[in-house]
Each structure stands twice: as C-alpha cells, then as structure tokens.
Protein backbone atom coordinates (compact mmCIF):
# COMPACT_ATOMS: atom_id res chain seq x y z
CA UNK A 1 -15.69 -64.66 33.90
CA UNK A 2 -15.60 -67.70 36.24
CA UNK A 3 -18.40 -68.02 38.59
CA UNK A 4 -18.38 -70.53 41.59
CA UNK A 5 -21.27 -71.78 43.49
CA UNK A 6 -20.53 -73.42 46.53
CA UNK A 7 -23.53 -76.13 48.45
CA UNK A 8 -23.39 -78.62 51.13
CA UNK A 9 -23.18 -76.55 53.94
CA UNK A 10 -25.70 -77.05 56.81
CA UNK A 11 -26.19 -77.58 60.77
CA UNK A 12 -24.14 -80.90 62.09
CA UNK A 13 -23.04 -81.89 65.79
CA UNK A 14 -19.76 -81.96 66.85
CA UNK A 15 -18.04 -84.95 65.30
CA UNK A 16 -20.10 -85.40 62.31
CA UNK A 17 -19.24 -84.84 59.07
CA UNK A 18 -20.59 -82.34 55.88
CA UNK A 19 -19.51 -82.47 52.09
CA UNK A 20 -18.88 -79.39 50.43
CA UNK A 21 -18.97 -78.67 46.76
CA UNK A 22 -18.55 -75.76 44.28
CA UNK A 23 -19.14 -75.72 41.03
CA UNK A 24 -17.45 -73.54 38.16
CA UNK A 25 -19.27 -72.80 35.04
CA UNK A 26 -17.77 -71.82 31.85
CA UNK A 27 -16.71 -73.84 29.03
CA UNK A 28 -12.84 -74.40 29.26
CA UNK A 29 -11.87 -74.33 33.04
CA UNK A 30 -8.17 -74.69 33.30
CA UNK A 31 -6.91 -72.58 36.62
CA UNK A 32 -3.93 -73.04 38.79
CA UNK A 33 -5.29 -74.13 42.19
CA UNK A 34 -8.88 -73.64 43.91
CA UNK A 35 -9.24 -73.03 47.29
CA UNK A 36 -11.75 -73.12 49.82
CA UNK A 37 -11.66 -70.51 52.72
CA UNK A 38 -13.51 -69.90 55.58
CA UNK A 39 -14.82 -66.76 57.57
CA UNK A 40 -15.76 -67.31 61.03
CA UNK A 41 -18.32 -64.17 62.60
CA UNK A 42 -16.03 -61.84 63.73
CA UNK A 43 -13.08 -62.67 62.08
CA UNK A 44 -11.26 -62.44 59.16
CA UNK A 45 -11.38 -64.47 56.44
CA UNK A 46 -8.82 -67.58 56.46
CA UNK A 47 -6.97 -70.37 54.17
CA UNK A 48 -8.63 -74.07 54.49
CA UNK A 49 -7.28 -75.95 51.85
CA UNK A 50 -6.24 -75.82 48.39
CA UNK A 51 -5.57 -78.41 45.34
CA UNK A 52 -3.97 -78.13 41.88
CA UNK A 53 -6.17 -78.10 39.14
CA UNK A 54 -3.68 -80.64 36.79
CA UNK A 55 -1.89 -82.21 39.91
CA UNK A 56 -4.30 -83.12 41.83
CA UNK A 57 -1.65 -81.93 44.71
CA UNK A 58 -3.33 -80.34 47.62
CA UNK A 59 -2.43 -78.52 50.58
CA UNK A 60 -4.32 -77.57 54.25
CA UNK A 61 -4.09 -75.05 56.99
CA UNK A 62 -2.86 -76.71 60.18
CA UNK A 63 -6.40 -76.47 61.72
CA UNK A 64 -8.05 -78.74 59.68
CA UNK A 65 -4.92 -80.93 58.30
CA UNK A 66 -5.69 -84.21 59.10
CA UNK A 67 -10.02 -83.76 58.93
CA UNK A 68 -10.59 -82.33 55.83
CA UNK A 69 -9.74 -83.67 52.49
CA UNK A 70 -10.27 -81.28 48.93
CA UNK A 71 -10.79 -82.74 45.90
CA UNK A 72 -11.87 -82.21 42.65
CA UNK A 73 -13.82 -83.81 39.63
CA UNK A 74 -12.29 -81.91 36.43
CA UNK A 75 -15.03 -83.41 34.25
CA UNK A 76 -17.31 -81.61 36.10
CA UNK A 77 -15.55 -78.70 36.74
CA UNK A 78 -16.13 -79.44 40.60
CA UNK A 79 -14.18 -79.17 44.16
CA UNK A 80 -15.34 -80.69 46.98
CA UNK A 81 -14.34 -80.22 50.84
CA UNK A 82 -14.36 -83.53 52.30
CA UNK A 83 -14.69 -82.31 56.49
CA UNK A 84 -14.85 -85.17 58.97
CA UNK A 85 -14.59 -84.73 63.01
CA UNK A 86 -16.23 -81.33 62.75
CA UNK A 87 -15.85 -78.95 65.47
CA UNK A 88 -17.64 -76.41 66.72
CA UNK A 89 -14.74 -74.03 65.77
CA UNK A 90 -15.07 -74.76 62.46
CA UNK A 91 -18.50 -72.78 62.13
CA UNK A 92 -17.78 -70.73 59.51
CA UNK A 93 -19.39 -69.38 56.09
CA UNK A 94 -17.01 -71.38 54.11
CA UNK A 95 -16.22 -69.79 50.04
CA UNK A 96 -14.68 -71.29 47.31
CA UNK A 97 -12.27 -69.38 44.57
CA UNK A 98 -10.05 -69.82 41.58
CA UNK A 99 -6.33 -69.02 41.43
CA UNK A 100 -6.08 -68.20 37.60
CA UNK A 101 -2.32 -68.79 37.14
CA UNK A 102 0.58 -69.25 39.81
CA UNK A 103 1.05 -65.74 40.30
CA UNK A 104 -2.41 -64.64 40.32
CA UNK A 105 -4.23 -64.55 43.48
CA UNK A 106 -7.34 -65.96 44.41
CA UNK A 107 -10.70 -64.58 42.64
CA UNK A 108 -14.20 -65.57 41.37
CA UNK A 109 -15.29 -65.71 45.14
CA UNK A 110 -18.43 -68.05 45.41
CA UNK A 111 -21.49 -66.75 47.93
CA UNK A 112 -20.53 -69.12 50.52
CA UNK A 113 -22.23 -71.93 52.18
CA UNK A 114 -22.79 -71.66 55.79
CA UNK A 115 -21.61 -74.50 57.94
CA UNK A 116 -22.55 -74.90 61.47
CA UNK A 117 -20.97 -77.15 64.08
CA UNK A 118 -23.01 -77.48 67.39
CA UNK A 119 -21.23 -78.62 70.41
C-alpha cells in the first residue's frame, strides 16, 4: 500500500507563490499518473493537475492552467505543485493521489496540506 504525504502548504497573499510536494513511500513506485486535487470549504473536491509517471506529460484544470506547473522527481518518488499568481480562490486543502494503472482511478489519498491565499 502506497502512502502519500503531501507539505508546503501555508498562508501567502494574493500573488505570491507556494511549492507543494508529496512524497510516496514504498520501494518500487511505478503508477500511471499522480494528481493533485483540491477541496475548497464547502465544496466538493476538484481536479488541479496531473502528470505521467514515465512521460513526464502533464495536464491542468482550466483554473489554474497557465499558474501552476506539476512535476515530479522519480528518484525520489516525489510530485511537486509548482503555484505562482495565487489567488484567493485557490484556498483550498489541496491532496495528492496515485492513479495505479490507466484504468484505475485515483487512490492512496494523502492528508492534505492546507493552502491559504489572502486577498
């Protein structure tokens, strides 16, 4: 069993920028994709961005195309959430998971990292 732990989250004014990362133990880490979602209070829980593990291909939700960038260290069995021009709309307890094989969906949810935007 995977388990994620997600960091970096923390209180930042609008425009700034934050760094997320999450971390997957286990010895051989090979999944399809991992994904970062968000959950705003109130609302449900929603797609930010995603990467494949081999490729290196990634993919965004509209909201943040264009100010966030994922990546991921495979050495280190680590993604990171690159988020620049933050907005206060973007306050949100943000959670990494694992996508196991293409036609798996995600699991392995992390505890979430709580990012704050002020305005």
């Amino acid at each position: 069993q995977v388990q994620l732990v997600e960091s970096g989250g923390g209180l930042v004014q609008a425009g700034g920028s934050l760094r997320l990362s999450c971390a997957a133990s286990g010895r051989t880490f090979s999944p399809h994709r991992m994904g970062w979602f968000r959950q705003a209070p109130g609302k449900e829980r929603e797609f930010a961005a995603d990467i494949v593990w081999c490729a290196g291909s990634t993919s965004y939700a509209d909201s943040v195309k264009g100010r966030f960038t994922i990546s991921r260290d495979n050495a280190k069995n680590t993604v990171y959430l690159e988020m620049n021009s933050l907005k206060p709309e973007d306050t949100a307890v943000y959670y990494c998971a694992v996508k196991r094989t293409l036609f798996s969906q995600y699991d392995g949810w992390g505890q979430g990292t709580q990012v704050t935007v002020s305005s």
